[in-house]
N, C-alpha and C. Protein backbone atom coordinates (compact mmCIF):
# COMPACT_ATOMS: atom_id res chain seq x y z
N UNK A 1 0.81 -1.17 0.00
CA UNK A 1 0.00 0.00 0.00
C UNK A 1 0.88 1.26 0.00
N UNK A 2 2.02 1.34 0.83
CA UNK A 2 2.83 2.45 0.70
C UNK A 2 3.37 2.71 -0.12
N UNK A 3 3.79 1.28 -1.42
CA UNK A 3 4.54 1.80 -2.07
C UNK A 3 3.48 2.06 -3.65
N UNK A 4 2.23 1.76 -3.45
CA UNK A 4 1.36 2.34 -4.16
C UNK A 4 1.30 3.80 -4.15
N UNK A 5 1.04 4.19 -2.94
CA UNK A 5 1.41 5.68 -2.51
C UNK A 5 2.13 6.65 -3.24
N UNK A 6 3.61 5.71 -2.80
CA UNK A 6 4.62 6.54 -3.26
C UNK A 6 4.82 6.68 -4.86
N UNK A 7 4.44 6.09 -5.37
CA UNK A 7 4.28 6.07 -7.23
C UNK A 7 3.47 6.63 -7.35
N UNK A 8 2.17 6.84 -6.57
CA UNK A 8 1.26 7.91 -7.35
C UNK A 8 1.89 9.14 -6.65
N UNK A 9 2.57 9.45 -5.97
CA UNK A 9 2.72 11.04 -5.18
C UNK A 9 3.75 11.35 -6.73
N UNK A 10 5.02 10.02 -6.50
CA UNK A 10 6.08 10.90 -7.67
C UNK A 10 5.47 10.78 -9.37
N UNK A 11 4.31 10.26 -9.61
CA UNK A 11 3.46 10.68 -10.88
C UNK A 11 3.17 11.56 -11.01
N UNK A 12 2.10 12.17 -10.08
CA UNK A 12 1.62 13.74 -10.13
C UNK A 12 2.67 14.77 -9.32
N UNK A 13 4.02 14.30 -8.63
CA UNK A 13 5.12 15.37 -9.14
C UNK A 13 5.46 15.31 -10.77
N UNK A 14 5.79 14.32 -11.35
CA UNK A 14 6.25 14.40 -12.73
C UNK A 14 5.56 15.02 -13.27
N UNK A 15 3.68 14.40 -13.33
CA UNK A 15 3.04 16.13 -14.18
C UNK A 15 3.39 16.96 -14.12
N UNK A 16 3.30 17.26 -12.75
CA UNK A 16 3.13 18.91 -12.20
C UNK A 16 4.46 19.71 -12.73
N UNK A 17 5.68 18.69 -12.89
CA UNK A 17 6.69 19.51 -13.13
C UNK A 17 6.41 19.46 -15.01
N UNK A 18 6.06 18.81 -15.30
CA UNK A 18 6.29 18.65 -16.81
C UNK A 18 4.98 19.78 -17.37
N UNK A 19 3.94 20.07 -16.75
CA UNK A 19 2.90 21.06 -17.00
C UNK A 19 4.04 22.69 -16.73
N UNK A 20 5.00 22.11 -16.10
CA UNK A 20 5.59 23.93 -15.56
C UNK A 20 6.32 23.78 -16.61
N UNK A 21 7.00 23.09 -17.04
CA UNK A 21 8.25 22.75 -18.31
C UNK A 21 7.58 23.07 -19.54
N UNK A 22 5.88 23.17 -19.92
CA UNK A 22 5.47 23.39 -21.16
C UNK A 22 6.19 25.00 -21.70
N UNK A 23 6.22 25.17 -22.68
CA UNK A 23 6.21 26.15 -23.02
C UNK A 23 5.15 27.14 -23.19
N UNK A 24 3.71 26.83 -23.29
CA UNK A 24 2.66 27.46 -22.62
C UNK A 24 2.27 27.82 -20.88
N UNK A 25 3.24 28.13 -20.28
CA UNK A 25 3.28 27.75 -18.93
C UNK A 25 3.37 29.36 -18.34
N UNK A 26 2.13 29.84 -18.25
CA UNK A 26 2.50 31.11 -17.54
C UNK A 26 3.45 31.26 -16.38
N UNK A 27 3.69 30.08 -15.50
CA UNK A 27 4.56 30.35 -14.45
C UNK A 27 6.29 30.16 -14.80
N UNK A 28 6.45 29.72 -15.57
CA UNK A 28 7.65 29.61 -15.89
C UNK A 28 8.06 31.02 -16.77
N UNK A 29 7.39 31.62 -17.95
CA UNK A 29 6.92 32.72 -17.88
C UNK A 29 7.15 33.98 -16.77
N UNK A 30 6.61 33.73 -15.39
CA UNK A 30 6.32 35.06 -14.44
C UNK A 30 7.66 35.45 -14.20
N UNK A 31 8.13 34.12 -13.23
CA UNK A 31 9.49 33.77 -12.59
C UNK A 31 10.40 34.25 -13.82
N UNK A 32 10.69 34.08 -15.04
CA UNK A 32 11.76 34.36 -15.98
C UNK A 32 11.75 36.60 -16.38
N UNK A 33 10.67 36.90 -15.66
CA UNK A 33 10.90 38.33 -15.81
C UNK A 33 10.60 38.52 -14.19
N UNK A 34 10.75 38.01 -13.27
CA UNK A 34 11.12 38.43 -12.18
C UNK A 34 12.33 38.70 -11.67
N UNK A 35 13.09 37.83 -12.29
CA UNK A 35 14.30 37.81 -11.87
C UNK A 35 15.37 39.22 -12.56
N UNK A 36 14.63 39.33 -14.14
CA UNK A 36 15.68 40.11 -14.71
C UNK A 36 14.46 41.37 -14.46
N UNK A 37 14.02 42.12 -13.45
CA UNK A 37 13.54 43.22 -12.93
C UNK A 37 14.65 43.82 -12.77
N UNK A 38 15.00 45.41 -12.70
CA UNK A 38 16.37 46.08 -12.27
C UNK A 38 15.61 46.53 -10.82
N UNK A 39 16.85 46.16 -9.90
CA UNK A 39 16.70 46.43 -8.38
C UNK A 39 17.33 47.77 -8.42
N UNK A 40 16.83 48.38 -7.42
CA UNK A 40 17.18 49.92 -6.99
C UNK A 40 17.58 50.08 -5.36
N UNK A 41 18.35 50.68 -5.34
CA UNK A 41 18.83 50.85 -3.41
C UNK A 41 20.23 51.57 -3.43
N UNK A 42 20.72 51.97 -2.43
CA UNK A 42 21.80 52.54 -1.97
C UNK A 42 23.09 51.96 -1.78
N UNK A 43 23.92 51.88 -3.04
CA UNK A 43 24.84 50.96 -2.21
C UNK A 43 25.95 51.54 -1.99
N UNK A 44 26.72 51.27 -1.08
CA UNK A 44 27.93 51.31 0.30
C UNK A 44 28.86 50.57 -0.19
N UNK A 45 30.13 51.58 -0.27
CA UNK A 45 31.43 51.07 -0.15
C UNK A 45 32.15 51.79 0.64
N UNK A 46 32.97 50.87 1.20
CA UNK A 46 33.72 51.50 2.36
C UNK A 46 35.34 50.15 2.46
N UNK A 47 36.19 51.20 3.28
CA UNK A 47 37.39 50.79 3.46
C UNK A 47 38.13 51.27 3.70
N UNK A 48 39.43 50.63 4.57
CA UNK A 48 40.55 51.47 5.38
C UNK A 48 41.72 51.16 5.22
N UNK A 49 42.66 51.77 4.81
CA UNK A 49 44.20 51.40 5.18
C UNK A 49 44.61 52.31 6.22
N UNK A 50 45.86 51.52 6.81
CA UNK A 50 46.38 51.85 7.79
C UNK A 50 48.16 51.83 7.62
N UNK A 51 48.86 52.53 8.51
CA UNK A 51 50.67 52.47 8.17
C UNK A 51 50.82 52.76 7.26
N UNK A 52 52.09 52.02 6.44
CA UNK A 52 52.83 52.05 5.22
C UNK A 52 51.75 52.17 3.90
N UNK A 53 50.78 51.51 4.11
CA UNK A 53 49.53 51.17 3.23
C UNK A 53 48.78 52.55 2.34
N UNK A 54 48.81 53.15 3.73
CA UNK A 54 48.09 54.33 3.70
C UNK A 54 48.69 56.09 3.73
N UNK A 55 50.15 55.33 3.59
CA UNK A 55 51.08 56.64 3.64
C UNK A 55 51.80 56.67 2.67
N UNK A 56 51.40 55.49 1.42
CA UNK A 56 52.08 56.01 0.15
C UNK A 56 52.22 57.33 -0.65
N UNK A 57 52.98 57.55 -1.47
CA UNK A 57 52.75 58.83 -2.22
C UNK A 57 52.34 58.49 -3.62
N UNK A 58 52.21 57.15 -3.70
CA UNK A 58 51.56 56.81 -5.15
C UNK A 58 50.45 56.45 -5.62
N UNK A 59 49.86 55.35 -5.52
CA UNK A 59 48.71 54.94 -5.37
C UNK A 59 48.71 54.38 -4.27
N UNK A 60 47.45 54.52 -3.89
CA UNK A 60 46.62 53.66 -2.48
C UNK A 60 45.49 52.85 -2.84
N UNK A 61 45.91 51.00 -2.97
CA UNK A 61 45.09 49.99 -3.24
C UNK A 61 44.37 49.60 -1.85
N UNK A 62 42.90 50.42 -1.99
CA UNK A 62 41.36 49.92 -0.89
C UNK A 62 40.87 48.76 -1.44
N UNK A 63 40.81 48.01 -0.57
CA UNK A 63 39.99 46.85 -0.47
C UNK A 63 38.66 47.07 -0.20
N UNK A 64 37.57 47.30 -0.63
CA UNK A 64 36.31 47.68 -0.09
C UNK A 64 34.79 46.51 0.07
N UNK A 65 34.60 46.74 0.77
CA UNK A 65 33.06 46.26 0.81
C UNK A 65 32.08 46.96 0.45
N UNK A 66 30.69 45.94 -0.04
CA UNK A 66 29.87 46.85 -0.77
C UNK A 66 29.04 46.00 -0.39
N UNK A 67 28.13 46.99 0.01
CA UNK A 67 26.45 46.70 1.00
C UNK A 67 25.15 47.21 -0.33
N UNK A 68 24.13 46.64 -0.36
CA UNK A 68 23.30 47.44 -0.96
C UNK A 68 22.37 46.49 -2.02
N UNK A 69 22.62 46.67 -2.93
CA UNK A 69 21.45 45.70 -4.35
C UNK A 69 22.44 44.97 -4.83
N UNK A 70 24.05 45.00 -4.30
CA UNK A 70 25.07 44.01 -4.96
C UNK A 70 25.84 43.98 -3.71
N UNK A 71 26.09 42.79 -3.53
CA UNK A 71 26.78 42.86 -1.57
C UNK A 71 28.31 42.07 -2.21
N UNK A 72 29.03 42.58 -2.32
CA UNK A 72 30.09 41.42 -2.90
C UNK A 72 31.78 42.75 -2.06
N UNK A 73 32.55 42.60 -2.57
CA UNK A 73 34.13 42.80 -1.99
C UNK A 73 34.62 43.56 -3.52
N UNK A 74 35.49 44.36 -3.28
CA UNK A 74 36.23 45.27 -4.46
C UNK A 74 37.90 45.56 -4.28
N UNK A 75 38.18 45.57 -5.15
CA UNK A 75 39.36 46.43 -4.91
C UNK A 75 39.39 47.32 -6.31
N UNK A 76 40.31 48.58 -5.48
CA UNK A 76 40.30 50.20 -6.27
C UNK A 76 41.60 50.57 -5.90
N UNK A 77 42.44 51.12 -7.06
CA UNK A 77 43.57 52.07 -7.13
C UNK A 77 43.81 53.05 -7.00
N UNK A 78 43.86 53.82 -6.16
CA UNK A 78 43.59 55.51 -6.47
C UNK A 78 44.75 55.71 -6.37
N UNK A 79 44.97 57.36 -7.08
CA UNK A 79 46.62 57.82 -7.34
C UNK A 79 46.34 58.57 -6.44
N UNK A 80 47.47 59.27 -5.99
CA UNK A 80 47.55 60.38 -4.59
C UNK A 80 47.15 61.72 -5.07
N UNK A 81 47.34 61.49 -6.85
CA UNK A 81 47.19 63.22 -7.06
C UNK A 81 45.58 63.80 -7.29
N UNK A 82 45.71 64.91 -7.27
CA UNK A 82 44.40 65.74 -7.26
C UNK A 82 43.41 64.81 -8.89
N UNK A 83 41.86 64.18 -8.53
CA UNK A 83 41.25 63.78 -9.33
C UNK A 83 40.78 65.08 -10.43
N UNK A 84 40.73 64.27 -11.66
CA UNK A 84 40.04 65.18 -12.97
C UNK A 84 38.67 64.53 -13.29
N UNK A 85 38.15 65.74 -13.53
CA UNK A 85 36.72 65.41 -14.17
C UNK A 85 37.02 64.71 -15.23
N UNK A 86 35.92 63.80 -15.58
CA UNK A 86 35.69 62.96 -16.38
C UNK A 86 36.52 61.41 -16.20
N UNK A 87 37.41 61.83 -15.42
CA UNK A 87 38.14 60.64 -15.65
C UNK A 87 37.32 59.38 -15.35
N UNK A 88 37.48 57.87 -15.77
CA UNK A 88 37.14 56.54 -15.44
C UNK A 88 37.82 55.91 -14.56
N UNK A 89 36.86 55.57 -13.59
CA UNK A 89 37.79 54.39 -12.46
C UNK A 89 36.80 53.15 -12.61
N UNK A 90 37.59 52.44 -12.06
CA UNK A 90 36.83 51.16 -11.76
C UNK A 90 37.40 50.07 -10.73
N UNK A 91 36.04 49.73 -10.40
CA UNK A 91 36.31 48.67 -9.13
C UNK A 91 36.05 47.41 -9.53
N UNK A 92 36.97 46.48 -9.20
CA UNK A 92 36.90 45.06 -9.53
C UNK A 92 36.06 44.84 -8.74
N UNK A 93 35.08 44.03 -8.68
CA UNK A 93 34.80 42.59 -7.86
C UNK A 93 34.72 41.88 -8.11
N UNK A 94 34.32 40.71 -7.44
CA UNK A 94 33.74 38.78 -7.63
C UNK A 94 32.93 38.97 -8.88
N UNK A 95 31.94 40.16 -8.81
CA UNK A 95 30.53 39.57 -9.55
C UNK A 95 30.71 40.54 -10.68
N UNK A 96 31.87 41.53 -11.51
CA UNK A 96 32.25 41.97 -12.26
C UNK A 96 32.59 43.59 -11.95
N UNK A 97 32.87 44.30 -12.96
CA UNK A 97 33.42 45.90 -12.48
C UNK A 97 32.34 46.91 -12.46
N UNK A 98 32.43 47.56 -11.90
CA UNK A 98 31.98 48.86 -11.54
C UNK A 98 33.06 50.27 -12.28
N UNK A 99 32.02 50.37 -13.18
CA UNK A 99 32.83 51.64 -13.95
C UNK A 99 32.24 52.88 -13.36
N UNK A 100 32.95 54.04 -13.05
CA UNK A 100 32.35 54.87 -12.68
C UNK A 100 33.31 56.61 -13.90
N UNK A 101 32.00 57.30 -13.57
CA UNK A 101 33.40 58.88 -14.42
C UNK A 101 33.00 59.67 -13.49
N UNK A 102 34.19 60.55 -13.32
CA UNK A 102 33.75 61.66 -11.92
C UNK A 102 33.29 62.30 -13.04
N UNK A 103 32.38 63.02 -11.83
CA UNK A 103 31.19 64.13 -12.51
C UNK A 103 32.27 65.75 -12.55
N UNK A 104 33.03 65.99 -11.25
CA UNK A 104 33.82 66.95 -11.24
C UNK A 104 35.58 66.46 -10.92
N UNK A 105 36.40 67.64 -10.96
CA UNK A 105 37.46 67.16 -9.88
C UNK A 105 37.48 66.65 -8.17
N UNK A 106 35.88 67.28 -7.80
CA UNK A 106 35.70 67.46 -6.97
C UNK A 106 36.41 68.53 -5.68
N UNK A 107 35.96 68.44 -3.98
CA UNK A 107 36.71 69.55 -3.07
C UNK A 107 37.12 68.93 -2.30
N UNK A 108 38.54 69.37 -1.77
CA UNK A 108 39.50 68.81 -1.02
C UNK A 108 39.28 70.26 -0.03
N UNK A 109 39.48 69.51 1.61
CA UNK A 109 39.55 70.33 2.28
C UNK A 109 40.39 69.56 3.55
N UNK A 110 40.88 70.78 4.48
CA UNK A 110 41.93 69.70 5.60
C UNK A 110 42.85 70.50 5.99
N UNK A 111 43.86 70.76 6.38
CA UNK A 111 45.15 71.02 6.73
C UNK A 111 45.82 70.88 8.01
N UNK A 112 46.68 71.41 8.80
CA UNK A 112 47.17 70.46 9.75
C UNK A 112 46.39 71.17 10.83
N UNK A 113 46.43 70.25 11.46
CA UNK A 113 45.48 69.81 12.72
C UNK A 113 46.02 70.36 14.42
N UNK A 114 47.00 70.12 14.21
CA UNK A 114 47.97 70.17 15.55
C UNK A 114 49.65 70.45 15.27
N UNK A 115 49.74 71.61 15.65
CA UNK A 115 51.31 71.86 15.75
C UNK A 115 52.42 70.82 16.07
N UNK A 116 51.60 70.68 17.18
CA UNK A 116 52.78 69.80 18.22
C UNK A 116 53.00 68.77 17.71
N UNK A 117 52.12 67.53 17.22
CA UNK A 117 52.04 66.75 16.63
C UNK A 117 52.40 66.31 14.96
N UNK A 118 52.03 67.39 14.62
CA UNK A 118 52.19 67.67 12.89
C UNK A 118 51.28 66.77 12.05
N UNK A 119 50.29 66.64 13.36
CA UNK A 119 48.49 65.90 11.98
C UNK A 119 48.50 66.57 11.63
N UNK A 120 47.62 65.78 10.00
CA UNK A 120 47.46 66.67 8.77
C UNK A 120 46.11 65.54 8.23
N UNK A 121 44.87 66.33 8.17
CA UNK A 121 43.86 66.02 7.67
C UNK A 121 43.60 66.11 6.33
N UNK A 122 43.70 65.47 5.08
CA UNK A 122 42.71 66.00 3.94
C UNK A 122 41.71 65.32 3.62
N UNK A 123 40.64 65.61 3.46
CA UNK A 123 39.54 64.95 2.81
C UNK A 123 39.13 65.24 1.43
N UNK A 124 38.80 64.18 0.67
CA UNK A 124 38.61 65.15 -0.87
C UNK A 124 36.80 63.91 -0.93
N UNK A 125 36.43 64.66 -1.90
CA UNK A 125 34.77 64.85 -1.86
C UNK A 125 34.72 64.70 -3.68
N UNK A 126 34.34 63.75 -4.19
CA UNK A 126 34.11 63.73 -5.05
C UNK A 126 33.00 63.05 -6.17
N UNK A 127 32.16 63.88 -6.51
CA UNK A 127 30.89 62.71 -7.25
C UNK A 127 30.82 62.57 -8.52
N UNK A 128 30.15 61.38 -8.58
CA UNK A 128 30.40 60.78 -9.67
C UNK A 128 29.15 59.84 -10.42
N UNK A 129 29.51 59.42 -11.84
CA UNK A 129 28.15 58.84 -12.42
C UNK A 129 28.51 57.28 -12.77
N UNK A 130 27.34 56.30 -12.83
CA UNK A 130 28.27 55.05 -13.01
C UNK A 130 27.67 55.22 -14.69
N UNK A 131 29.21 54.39 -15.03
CA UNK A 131 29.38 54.23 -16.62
C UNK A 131 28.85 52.56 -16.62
N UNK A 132 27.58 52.34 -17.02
CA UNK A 132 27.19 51.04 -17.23
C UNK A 132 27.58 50.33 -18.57
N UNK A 133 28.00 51.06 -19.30
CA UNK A 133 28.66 50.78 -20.85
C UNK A 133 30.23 50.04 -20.49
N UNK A 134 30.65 50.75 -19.58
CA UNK A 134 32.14 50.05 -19.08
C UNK A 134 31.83 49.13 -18.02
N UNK A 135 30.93 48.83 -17.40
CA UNK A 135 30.59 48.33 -16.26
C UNK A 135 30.26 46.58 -16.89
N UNK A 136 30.53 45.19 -15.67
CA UNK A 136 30.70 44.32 -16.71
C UNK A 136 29.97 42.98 -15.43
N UNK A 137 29.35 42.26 -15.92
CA UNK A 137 28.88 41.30 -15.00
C UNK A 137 27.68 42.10 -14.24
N UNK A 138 27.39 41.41 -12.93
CA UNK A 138 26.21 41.96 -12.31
C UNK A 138 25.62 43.66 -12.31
N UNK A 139 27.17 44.26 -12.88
CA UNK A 139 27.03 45.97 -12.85
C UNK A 139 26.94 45.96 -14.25
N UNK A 140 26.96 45.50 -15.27
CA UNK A 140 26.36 46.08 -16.34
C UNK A 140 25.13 46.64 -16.93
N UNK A 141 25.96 47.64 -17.55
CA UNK A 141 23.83 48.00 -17.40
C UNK A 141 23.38 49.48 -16.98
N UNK A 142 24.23 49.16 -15.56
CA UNK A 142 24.04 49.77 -14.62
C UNK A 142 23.90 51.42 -14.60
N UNK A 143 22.73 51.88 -13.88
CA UNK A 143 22.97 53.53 -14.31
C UNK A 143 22.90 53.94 -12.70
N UNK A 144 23.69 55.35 -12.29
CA UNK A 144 23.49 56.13 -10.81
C UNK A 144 23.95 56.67 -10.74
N UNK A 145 24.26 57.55 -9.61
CA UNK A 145 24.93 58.73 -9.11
C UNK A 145 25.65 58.77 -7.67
N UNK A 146 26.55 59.10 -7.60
CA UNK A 146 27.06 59.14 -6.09
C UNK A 146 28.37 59.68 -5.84
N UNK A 147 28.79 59.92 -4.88
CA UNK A 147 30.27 60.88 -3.92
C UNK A 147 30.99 59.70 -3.22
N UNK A 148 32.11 60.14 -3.66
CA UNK A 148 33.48 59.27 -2.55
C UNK A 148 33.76 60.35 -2.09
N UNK A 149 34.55 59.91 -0.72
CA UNK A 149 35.16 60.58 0.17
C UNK A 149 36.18 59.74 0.40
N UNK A 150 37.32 59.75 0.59
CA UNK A 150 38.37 59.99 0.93
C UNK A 150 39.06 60.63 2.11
N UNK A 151 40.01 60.40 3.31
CA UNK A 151 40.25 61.01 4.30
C UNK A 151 41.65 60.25 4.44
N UNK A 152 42.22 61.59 4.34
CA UNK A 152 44.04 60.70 4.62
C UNK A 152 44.44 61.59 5.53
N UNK A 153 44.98 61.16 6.60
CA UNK A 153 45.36 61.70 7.93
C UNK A 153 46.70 61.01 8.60
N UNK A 154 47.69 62.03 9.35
CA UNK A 154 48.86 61.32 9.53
C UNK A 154 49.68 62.52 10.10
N UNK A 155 50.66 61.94 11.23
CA UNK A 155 51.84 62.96 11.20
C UNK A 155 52.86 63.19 10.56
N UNK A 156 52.83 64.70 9.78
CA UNK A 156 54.16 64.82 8.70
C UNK A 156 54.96 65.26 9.42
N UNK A 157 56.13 65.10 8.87
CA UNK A 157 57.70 65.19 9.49
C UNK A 157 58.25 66.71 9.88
N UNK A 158 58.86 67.19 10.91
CA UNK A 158 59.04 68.07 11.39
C UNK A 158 60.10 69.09 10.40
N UNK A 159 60.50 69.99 9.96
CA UNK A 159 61.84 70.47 9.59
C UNK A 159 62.52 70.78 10.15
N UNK A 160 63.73 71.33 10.50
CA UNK A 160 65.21 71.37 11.30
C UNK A 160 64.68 72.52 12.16
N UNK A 161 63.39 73.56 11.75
CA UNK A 161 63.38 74.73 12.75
C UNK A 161 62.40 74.35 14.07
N UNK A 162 61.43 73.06 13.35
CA UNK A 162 60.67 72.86 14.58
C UNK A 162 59.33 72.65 13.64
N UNK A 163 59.13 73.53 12.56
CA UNK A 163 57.87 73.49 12.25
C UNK A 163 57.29 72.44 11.55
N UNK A 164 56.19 71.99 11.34
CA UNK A 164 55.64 71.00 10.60
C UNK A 164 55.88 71.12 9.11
N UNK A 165 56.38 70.11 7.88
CA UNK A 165 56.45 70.16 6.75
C UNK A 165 55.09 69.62 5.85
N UNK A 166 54.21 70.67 5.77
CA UNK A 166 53.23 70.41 5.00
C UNK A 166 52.93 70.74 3.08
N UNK A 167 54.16 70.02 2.95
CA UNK A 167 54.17 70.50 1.49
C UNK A 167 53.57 69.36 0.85
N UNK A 168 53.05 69.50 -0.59
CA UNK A 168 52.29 68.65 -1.18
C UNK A 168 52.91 66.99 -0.98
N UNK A 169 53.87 66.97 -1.03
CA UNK A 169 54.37 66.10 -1.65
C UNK A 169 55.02 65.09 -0.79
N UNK A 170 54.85 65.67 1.00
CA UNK A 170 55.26 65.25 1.96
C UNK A 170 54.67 64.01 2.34
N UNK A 171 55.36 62.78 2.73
CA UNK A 171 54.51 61.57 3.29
C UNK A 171 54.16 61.76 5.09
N UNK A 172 53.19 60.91 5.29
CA UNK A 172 53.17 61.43 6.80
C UNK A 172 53.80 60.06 7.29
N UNK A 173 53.97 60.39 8.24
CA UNK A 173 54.84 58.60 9.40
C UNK A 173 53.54 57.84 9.24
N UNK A 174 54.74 56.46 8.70
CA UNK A 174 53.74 55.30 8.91
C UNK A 174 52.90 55.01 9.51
N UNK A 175 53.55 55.23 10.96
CA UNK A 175 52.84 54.50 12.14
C UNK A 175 51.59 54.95 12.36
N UNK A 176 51.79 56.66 12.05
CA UNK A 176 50.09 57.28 12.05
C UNK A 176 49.62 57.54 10.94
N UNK A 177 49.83 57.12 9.80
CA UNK A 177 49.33 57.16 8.55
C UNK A 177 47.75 56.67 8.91
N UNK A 178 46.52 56.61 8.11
CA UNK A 178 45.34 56.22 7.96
C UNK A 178 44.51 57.17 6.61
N UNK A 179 44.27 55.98 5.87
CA UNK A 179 43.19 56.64 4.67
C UNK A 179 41.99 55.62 4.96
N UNK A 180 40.78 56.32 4.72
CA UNK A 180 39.55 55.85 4.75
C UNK A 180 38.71 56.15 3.08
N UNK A 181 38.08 55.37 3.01
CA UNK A 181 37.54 55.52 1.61
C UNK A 181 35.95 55.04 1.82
N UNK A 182 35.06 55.74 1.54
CA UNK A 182 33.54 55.49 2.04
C UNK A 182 33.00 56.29 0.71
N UNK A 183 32.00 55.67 -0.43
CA UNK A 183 31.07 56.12 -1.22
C UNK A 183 29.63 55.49 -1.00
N UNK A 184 29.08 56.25 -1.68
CA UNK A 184 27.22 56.14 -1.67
C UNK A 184 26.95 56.09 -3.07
N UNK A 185 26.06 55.53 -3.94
CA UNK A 185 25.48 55.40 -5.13
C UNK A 185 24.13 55.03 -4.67
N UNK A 186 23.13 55.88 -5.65
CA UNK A 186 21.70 55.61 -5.69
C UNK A 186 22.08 54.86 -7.19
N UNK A 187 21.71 53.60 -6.89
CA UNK A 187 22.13 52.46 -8.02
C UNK A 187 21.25 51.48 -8.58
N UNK A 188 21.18 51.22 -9.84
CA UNK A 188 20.06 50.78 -10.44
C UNK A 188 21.09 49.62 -11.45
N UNK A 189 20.49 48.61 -10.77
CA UNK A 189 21.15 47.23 -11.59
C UNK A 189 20.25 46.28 -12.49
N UNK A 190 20.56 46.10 -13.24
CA UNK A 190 19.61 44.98 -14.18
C UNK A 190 20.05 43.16 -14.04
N UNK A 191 19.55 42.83 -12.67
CA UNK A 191 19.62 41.43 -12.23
C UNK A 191 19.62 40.24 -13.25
C-alpha cells in the first residue's frame, strides 16, 4: 500500500513539473521576468588602510566592501594626485566591475590639525556617475549617481626649525598614517 502511494505522489510530481516545463506555462513565464527586474537601493562602499599602506605617495590599493542591491568585496587604485573630471575608475569585484566617471574634480579640504604633533587632515569629496557601458557582469547595465570621500590623515615630518612640513608632496609617518575611503550610489542594476 505504501509503495502504491509513493508512485502515485512521484506521478503527479512528474506532471506537475512537466505542465511547468510546457512552453505554454505562464509560471515559468512570471518567474523568468522576475528575476531580470532592475533592483534599486543605496549601495555602500567603504574601506581602510592603515601604516605604510596608507602613507604612500603613489597609489593607495582599498579593499572595499559593498552593501546594498550588490553585496560582494572590491578592490580600487587611487593615485595620490588631485582627481580630474571625467576621468574613469573602476572597481573590480567577484561579480564583475563597476565603472564609474567623476562628474567633477571634486573639493579637497583639511590642513594640519595640531602643531605639536604635525596631523594633517585632507579629505577630498568627489561625485560621480556610473558608466554602465564600461561596467561588466552583475554591474552592467548599470545607471546612478554618487560621492566618494576619501580622508588621509597622519603625522608629517618636522623640519630642522621645529615646524611642521606640509608640502604637497610630503609623506606622513607610517605609524600614524590612515586613509579611509567610504562612497554612496543611488544604483540601479539589471539582475
Amino acid at each position: 500500500m505504501k509503495d502504491l502511494a509513493a508512485l502515485t505522489a512521484v506521478l503527479a510530481l512528474a506532471a506537475g513539473l512537466a505542465a511547468c516545463a510546457s512552453s505554454g506555462s505562464g509560471t515559468a513565464t512570471a518567474t523568468a521576468k522576475a528575476t531580470t527586474a532592475p533592483v534599486s537601493g543605496t549601495e555602500t562602499l567603504s574601506g581602510k588602510l592603515t601604516g605604510s599602506a596608507a602613507a604612500s605617495a603613489g597609489i593607495l590599493v582599498f579593499r572595499l566592501r559593498l552593501t546594498g542591491p550588490v553585496r560582494t568585496t572590491a578592490t580600487i587604485w587611487l593615485d595620490t594626485a588631485v582627481p580630474v573630471q571625467y576621468e574613469l575608475y573602476t572597481f573590480h569585484t567577484a561579480v564583475g566591475d563597476l565603472a564609474v566617471t567623476l562628474a567633477s574634480a571634486g573639493t579637497s579640504t583639511g590642513g594640519l590639525k595640531s602643531a605639536k604633533t604635525c596631523l594633517y587632515v585632507l579629505t577630498t569629496a568627489v561625485p560621480f556617475t556610473v558608466d554602465g557601458a564600461n561596467s561588466t557582469g552583475k554591474f552592467a547595465g548599470a545607471t546612478g549617481t554618487g560621492t566618494a570621500v576619501v580622508v588621509s590623515s597622519g603625522d608629517d615630518p618636522k623640519l630642522g626649525d621645529g615646524t611642521c612640513d606640509t608640502s604637497r608632496d610630503v609623506q606622513p609617518s607610517a605609524p600614524t598614517a590612515v586613509a579611509t575611503f567610504a562612497a554612496t550610489i543611488e544604483l540601479t542594476v539589471r539582475q
